[in-house]
Protein backbone atom coordinates (compact mmCIF):
# COMPACT_ATOMS: atom_id res chain seq x y z
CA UNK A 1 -6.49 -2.50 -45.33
CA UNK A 2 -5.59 -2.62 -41.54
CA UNK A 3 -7.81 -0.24 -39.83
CA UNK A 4 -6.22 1.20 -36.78
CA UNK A 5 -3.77 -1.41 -37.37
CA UNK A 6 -5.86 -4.22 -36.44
CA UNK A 7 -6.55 -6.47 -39.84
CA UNK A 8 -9.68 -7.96 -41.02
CA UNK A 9 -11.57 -5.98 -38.55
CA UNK A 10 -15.31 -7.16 -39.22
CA UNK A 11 -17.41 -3.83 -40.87
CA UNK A 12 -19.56 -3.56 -38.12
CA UNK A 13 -16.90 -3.47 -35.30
CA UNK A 14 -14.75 -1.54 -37.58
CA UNK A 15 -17.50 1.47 -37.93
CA UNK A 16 -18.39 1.42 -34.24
CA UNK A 17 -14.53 1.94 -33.21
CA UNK A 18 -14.34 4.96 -35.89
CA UNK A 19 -17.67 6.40 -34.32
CA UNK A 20 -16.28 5.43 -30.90
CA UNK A 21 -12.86 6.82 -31.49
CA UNK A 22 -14.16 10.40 -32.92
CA UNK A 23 -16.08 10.93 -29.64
CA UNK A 24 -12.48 10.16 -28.30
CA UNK A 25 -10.64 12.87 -30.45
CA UNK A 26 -13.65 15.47 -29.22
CA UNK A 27 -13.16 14.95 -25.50
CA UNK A 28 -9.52 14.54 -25.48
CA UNK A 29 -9.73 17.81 -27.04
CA UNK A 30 -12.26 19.66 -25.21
CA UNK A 31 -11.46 18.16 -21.99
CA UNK A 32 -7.79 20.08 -22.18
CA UNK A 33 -9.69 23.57 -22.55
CA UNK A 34 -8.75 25.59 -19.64
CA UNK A 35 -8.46 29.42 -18.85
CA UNK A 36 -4.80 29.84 -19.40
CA UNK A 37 -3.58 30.22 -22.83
CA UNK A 38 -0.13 28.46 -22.90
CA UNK A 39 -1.20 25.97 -20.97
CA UNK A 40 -4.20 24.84 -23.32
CA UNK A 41 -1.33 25.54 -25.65
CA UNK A 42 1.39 23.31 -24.78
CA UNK A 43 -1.03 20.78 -23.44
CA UNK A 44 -2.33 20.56 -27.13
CA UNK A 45 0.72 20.13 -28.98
CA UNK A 46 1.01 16.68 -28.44
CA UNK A 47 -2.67 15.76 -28.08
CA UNK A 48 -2.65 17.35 -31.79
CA UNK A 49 0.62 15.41 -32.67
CA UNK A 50 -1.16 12.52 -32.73
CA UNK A 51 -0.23 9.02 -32.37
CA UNK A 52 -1.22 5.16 -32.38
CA UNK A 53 -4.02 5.64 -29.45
CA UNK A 54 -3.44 2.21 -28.86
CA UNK A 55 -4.60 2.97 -25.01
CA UNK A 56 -7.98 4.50 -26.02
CA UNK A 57 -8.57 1.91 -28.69
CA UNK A 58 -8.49 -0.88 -26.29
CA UNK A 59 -10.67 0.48 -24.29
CA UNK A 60 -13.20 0.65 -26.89
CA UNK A 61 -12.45 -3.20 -27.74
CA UNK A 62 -12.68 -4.53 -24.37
CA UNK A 63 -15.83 -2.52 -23.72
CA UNK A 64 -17.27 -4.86 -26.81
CA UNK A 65 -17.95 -7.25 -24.18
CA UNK A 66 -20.54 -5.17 -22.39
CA UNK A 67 -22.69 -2.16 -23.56
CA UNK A 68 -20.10 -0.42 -25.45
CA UNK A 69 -22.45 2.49 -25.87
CA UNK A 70 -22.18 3.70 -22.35
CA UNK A 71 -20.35 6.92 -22.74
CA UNK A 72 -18.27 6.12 -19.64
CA UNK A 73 -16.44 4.13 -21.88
CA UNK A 74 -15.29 7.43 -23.78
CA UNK A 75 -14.03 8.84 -20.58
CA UNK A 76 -12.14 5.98 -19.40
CA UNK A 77 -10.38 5.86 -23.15
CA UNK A 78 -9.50 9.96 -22.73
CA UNK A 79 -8.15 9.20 -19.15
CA UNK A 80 -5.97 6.38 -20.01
CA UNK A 81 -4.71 8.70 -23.38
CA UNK A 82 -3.93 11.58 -21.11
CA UNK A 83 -2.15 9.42 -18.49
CA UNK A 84 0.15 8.67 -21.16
CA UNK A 85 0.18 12.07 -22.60
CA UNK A 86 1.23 13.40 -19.32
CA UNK A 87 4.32 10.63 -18.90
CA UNK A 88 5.48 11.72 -22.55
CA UNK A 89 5.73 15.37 -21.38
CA UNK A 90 8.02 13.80 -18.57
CA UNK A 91 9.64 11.64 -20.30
CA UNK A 92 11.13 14.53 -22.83
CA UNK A 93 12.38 16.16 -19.83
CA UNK A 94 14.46 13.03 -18.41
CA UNK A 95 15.46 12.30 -21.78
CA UNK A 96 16.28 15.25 -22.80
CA UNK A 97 14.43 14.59 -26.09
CA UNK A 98 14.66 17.23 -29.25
CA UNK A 99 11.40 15.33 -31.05
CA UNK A 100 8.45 13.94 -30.11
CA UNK A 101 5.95 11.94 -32.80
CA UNK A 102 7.52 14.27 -35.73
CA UNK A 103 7.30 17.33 -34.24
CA UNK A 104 9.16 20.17 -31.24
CA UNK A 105 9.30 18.58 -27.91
CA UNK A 106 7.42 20.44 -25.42
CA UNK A 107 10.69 20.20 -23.20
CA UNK A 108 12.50 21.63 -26.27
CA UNK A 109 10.15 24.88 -27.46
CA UNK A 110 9.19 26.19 -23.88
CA UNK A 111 11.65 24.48 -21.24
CA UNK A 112 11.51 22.03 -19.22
CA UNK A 113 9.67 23.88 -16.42
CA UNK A 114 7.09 24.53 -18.43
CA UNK A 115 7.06 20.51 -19.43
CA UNK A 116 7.03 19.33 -16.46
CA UNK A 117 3.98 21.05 -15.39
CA UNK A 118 2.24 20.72 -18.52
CA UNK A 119 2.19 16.84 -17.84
CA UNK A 120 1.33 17.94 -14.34
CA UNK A 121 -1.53 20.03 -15.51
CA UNK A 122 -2.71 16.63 -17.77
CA UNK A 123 -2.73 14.21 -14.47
CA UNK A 124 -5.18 16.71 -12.72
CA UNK A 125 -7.18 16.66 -15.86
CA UNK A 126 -7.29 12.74 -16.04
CA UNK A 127 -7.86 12.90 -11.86
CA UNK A 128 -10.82 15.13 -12.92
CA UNK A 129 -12.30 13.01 -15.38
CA UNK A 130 -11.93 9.58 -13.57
CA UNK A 131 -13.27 11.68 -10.50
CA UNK A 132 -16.88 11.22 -12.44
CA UNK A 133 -16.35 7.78 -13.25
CA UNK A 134 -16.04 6.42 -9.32
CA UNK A 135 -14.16 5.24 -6.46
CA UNK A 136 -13.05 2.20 -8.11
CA UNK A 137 -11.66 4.43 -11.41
CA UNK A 138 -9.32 6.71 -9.01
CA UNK A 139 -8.23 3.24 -7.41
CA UNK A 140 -6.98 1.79 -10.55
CA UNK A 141 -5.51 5.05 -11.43
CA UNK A 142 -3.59 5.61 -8.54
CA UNK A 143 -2.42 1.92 -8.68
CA UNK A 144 -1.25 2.29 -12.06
CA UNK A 145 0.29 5.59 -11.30
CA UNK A 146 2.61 3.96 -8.82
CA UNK A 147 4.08 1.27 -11.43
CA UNK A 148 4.37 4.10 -13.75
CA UNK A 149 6.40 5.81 -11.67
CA UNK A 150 8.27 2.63 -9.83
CA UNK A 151 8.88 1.23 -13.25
CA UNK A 152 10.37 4.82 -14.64
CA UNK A 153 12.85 4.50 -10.85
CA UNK A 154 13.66 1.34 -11.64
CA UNK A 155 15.25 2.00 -15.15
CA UNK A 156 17.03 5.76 -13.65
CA UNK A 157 18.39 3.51 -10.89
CA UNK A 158 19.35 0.53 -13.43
CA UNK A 159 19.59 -3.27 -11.92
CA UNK A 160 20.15 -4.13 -8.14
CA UNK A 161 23.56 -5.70 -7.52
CA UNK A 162 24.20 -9.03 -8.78
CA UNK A 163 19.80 -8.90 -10.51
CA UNK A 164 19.73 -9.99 -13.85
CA UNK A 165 20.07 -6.95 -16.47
CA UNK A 166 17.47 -8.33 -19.12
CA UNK A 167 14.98 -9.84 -15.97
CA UNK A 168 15.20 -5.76 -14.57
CA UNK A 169 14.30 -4.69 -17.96
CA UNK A 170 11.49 -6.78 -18.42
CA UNK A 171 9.87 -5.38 -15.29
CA UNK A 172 10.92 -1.91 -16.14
CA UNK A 173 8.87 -2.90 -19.13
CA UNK A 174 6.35 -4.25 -17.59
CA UNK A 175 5.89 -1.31 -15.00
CA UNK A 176 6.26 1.18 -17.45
CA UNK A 177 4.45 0.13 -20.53
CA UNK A 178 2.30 -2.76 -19.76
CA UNK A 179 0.66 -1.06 -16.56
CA UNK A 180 -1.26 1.19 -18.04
CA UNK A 181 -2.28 -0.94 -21.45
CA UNK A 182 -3.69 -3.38 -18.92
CA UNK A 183 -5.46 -0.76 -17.07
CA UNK A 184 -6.68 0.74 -19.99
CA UNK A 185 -8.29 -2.68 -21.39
CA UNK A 186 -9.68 -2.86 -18.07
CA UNK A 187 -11.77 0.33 -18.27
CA UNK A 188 -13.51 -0.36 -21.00
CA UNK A 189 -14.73 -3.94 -19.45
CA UNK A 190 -15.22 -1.92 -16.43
CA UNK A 191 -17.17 1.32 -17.93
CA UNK A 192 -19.46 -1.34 -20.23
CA UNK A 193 -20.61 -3.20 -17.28
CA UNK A 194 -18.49 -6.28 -18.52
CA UNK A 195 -18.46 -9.39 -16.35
CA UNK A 196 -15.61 -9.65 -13.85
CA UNK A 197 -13.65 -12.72 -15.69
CA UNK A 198 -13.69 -10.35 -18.74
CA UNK A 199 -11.88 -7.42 -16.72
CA UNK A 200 -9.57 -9.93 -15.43
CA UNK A 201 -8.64 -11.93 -18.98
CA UNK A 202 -8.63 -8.34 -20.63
CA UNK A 203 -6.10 -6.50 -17.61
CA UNK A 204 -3.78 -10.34 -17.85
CA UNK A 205 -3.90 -9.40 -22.15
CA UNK A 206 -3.54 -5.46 -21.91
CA UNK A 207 -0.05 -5.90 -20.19
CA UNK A 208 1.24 -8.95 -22.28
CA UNK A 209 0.43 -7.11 -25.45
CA UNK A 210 1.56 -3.73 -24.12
CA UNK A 211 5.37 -5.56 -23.38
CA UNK A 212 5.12 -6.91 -26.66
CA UNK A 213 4.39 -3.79 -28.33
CA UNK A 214 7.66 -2.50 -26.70
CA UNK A 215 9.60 -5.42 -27.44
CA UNK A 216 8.53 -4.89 -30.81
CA UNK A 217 9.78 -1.19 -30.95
CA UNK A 218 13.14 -2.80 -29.32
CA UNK A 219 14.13 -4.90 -32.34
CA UNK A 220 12.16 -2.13 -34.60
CA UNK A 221 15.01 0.23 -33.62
CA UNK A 222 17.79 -1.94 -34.99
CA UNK A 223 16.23 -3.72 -37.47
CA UNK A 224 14.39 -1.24 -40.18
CA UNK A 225 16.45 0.17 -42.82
CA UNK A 226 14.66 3.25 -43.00
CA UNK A 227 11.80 5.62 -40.99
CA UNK A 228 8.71 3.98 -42.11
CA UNK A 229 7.55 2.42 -39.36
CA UNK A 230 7.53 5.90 -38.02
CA UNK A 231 10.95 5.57 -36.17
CA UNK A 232 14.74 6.45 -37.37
CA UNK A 233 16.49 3.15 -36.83
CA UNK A 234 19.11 3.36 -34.28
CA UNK A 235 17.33 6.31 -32.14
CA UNK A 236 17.98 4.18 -28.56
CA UNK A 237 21.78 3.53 -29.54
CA UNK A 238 22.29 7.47 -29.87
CA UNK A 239 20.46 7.62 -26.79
CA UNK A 240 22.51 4.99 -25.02
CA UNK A 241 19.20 3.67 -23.76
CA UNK A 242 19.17 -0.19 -23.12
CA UNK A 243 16.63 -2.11 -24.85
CA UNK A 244 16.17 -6.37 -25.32
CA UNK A 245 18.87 -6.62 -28.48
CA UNK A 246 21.61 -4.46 -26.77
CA UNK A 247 21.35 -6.48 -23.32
CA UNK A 248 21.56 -9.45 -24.99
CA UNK A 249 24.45 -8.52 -26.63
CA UNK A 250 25.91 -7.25 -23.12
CA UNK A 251 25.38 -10.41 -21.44
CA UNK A 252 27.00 -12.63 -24.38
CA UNK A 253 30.18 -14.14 -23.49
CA UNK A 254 31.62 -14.40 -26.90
CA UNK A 255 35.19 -12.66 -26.96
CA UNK A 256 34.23 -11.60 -30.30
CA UNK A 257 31.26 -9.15 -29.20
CA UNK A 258 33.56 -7.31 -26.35
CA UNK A 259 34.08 -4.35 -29.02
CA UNK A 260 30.53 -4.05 -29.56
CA UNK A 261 29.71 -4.14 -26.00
CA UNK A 262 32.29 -1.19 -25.29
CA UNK A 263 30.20 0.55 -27.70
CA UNK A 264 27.04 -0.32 -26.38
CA UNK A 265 27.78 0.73 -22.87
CA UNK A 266 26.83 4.38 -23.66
CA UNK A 267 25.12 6.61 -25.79
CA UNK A 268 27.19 7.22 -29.51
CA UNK A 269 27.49 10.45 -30.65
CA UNK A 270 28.37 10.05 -34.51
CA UNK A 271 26.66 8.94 -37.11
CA UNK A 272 29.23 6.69 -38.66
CA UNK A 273 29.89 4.85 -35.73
CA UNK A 274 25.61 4.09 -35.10
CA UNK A 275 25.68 3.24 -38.73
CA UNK A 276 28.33 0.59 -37.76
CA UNK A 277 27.00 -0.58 -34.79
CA UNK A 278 23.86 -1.04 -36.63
CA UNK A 279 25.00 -3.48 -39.37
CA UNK A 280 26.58 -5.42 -36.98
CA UNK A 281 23.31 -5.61 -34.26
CA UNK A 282 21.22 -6.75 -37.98
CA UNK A 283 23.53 -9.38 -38.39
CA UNK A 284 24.12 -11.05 -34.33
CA UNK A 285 22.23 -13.97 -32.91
CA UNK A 286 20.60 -11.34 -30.24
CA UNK A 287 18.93 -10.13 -33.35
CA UNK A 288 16.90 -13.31 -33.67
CA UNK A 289 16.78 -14.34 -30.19
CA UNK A 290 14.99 -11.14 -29.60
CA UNK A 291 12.66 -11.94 -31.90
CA UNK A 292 12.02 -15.03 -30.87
CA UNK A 293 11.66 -13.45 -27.32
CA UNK A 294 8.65 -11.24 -28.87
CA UNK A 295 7.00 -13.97 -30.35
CA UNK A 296 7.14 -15.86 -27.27
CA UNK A 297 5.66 -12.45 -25.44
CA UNK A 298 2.79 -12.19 -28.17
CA UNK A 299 1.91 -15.86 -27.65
CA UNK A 300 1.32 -15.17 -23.89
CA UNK A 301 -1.04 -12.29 -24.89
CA UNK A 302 -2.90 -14.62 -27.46
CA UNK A 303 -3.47 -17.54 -24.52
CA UNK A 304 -4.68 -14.67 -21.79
CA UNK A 305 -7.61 -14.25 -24.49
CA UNK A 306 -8.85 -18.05 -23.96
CA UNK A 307 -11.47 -17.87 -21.78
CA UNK A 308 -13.33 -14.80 -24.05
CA UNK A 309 -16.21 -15.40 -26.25
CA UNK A 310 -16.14 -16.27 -29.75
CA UNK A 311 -17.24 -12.63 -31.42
CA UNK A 312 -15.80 -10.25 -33.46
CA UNK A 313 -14.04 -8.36 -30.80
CA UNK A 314 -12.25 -11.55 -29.61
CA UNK A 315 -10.76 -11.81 -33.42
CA UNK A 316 -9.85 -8.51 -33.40
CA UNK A 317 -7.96 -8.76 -30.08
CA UNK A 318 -6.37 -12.08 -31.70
CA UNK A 319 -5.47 -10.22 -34.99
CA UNK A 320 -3.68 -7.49 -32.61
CA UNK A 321 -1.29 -9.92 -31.58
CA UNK A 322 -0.26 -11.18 -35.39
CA UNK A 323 -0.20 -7.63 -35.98
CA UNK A 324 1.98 -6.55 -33.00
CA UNK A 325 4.48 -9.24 -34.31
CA UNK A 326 4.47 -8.48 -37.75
CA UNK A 327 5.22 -4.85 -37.32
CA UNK A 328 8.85 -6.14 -36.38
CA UNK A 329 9.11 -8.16 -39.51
């Protein structure tokens, strides 16, 4: 059984991320306390929606490569899970977004005002916990803040005139996604007092495994036939959001694809027509040269992890990447 989606995790690194992890759930939780009832509220209804915590868990792996006992560790996994928390409370609001991980957006139940500054109210709670952990904490913060929010410009504004659509996407991805993996891997080699090559190899695999992960959800979207992976196939195209199969179908050439891309060029509205769409995305070459695209991603992550130690952790990180890949399968 994969254990936080990781397989073959040895026992012994498998029990200390579960004991790790649970001292992640409590702080996460009791770090979000505050004095004002609806915010503790709506600042909780996603921290108790759950998730993958890939961000947090991580952490906890990288920080195998130092003292991973060092409770600093802990902290650095909350801030990095509330950095995200607070860009999914934006997010809703740009997107507009009904649902978020099964349940009410936040956008959706109380407004967006009240969004807005939730995921306000969750930055000055990560600002407050990285605060503790040093100078060189709120550095890496702040620099990751600013591709968070460069990358999220970058996809409102859409490509430059004459850039490459897919090349702009990648670094949306990149900015976006990858960022704050990377810095995430990177404070747990940072908090366990983890040699400086380790930060580096860690930060180089954190952001080649975070773009893969999103690659991943890319060809997830068109190609599962139902919600089991946790997504309804077909979510982006009602969204009209671009991802790496609908580009590459925008930038073929073929005659034959110039209904599709019509289609593609905006969000679709009924069913019937995403249901069409999506039979014909399962069966074109972008399909597979997305895939190959991930693969190609996942095996960048894999080579960052050369220069680390032969240990447990290292085969976990390795196993992350087969998993990462297989999850689009």
């Amino acid at each position: 059984m994969a254990v936080f989606g990781i397989p073959d995790l040895a026992p012994a690194l498998e029990a200390d991320l579960i004991a790790g992890m649970s001292q992640v759930e409590e702080l996460l939780s009791n770090h979000i306390k505050g004095n004002f009832p609806l915010v503790e509220e709506t600042s909780r209804h996603l921290v108790a929606a759950g998730g993958k915590r890939l961000r947090p868990l991580l952490c906890l792996l990288a920080a195998q490569f130092g003292d991973p006992s060092r409770y600093e560790v802990i902290k650095g996994a909350v801030a990095a899970e509330l950095t995200h928390l607070a860009t999914l409370y934006h997010d809703d609001v740009m997107d507009e977004a009904t649902l978020r991980r099964g349940v009410e957006s936040a956008n959706s139940r109380w407004g967006n005002t009240v969004a807005i500054l939730t995921g306000d109210y969750l930055f000055a709670k990560c600002s407050a916990l990285l605060a503790q952990l040093g100078p060189e904490a709120v550095r890496l913060q702040a620099e990751t803040f600013e591709r968070l929010v460069i990358g999220q410009i970058m996809e409102t504004q859409g490509p430059r005139a004459g850039q490459d659509p897919l090349e702009h996407y990648l670094q949306v991805v990149a900015d976006k996604t990858g960022s704050l993996i990377a810095t995430s891997a990177r404070y747990g080699a940072l908090f366990s007092g983890a040699s400086s090559d380790i930060r580096e190899i860690v930060t180089v695999f954190g952001e080649k495994i975070g773009m893969a992960f999103q690659l991943a959800d890319d060809v997830i979207d068109i190609a599962s036939e139902s919600a089991e992976s946790g997504k309804t196939p077909g979510t982006d195209l009602r969204e009209g959001v671009p991802t790496l199969v609908t580009l590459r179908v925008l930038a073929s050439t073929n005659p034959s694809d110039r209904e599709l891309q019509d289609l593609l060029k905006g969000p679709i509205e009924s069913e019937e027509v995403v249901a069409q769409v999506l039979a014909q995305l399962r069966s074109h070459p972008a399909l597979e040269e997305s895939r190959i695209q991930l693969h190609e991603t996942a095996k960048r992550a894999r080579q960052a992890l050369g220069g680390l130690p032969l240990c447990d952790a290292t085969s976990a990180l390795f196993s992350l990447c087969d998993a990462v890949v297989q999850r689009s399968t």
